[in-house]
Protein backbone atom coordinates (compact mmCIF):
# COMPACT_ATOMS: atom_id res chain seq x y z
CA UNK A 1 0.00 0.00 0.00
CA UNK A 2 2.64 2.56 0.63
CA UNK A 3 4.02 2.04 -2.99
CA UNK A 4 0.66 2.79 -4.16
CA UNK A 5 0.47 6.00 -1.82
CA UNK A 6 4.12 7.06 -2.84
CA UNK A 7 2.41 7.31 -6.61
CA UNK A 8 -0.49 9.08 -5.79
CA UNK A 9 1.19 11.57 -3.54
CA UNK A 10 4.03 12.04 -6.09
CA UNK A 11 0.72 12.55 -9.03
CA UNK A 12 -0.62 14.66 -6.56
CA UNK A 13 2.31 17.15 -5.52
CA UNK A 14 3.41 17.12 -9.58
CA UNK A 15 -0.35 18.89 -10.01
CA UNK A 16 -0.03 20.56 -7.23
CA UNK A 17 2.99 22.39 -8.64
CA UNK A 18 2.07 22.34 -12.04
CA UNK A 19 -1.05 24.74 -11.72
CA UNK A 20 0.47 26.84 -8.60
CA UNK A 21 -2.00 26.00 -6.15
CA UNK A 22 -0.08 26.68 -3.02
CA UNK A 23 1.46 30.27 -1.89
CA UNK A 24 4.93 31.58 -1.90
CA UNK A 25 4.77 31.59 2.16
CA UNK A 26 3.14 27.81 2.19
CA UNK A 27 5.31 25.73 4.57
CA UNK A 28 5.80 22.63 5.93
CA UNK A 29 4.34 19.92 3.16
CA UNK A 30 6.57 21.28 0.44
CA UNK A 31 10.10 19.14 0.47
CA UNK A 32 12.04 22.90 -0.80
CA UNK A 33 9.77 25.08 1.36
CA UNK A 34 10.51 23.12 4.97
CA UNK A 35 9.67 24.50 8.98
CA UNK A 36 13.59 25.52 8.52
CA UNK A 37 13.33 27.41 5.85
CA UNK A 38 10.29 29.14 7.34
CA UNK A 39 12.32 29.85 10.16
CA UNK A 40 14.70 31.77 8.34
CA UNK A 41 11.83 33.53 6.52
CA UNK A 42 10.60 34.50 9.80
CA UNK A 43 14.01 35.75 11.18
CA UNK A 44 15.05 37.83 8.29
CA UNK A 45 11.21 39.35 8.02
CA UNK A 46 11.65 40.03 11.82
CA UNK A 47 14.92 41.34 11.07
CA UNK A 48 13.91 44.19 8.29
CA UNK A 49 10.79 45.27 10.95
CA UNK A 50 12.89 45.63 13.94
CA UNK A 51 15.44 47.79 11.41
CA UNK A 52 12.68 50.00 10.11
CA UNK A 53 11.51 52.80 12.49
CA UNK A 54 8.09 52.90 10.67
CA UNK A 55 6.70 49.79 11.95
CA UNK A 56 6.02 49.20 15.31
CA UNK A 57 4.32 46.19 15.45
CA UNK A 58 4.54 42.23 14.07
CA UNK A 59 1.43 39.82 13.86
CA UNK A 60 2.16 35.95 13.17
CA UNK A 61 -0.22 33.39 12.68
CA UNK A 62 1.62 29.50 12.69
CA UNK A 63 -1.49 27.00 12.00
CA UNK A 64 0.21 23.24 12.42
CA UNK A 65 -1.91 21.02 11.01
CA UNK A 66 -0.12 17.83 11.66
CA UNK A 67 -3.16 16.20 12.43
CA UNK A 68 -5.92 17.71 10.52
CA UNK A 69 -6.34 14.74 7.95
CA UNK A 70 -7.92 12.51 10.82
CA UNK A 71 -10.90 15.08 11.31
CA UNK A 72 -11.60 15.63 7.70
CA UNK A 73 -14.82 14.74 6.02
CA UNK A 74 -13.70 12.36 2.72
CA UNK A 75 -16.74 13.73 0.74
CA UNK A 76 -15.13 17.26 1.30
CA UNK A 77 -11.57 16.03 0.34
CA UNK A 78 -13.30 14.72 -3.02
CA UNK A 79 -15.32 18.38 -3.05
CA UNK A 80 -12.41 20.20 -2.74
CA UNK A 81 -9.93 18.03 -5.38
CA UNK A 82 -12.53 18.47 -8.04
CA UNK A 83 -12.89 22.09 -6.96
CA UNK A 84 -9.19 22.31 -7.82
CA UNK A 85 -9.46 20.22 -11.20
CA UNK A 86 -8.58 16.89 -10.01
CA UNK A 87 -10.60 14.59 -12.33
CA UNK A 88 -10.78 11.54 -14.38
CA UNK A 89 -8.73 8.52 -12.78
CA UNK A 90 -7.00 10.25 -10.24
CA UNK A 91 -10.09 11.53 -8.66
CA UNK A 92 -12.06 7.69 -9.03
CA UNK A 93 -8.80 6.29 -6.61
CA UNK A 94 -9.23 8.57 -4.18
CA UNK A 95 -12.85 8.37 -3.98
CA UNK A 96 -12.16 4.36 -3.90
CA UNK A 97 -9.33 4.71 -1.80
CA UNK A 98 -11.14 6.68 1.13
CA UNK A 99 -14.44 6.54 0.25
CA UNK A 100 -16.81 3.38 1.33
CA UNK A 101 -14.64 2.25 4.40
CA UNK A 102 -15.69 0.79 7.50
CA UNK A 103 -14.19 -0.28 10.97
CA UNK A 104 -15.02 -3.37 12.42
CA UNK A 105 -14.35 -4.42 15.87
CA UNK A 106 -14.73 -8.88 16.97
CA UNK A 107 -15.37 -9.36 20.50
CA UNK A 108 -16.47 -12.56 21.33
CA UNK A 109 -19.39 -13.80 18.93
CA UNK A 110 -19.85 -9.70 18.43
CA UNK A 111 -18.85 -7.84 15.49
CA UNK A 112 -19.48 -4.29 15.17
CA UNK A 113 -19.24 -1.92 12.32
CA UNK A 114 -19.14 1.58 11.51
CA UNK A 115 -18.60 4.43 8.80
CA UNK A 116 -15.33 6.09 8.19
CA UNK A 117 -16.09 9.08 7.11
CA UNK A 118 -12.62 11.05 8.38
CA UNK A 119 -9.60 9.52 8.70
CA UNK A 120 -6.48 7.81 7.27
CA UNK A 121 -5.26 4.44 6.46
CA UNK A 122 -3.24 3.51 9.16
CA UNK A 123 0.51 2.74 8.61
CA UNK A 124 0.42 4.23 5.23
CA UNK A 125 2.56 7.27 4.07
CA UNK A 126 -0.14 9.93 4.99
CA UNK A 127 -0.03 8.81 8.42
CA UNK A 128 2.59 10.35 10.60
């Protein structure tokens, strides 16, 4: 499964940075834009403000969003990559991928079993 992953997250990143859809100042799940690089970013900005007698004041905003995936609706994932222009193939394996998934638990003679509707596959690459 992780092979598998590896291809759709290298399709995925290659469209990704094809049609520009992430910002100059986008950090963290971009291999040449790392949190070290932002840290620099951050220095040097802080740097030029503290130098400039005009501005008195700094406002950052750091989102981490290690975890977000797990709380995640899928049907908004698939909303959002056709939103994007994610289509044809690539589109049907991640709607079979994460769509239509359920978690069963066997206690005893008692199974139970429910919707996924958020989450990832465990012990793939997406999950850190």
């Amino acid at each position: 499964m992780q092979i598998f992953e590896s291809l759709i997250l290298n399709q995925l990143n290659a469209f990704i940075v094809k049609y520009n859809l992430l910002t100059e100042t986008q950090y963290g799940i971009r291999t040449s834009l790392n949190t070290n690089i932002l840290l620099t970013d951050l220095i040097h900005s802080l740097t030029l403000v503290y130098n400039d007698p005009n501005l008195i004041a700094v406002d950052i905003i750091v989102l981490d969003y290690k975890k977000a995936f797990h709380s995640i609706y899928h049907g908004l994932i698939f909303e959002n990559l056709f939103e994007i222009g994610l289509r044809g193939n690539f589109l049907f394996i991640m709607c079979s991928l994460l769509g239509n998934r359920t978690h069963s638990v066997e206690f005893k003679d008692i199974i139970s079993k429910i919707s996924v509707t958020s989450d990832v596959l465990q012990g793939g690459k997406t999950h850190h």
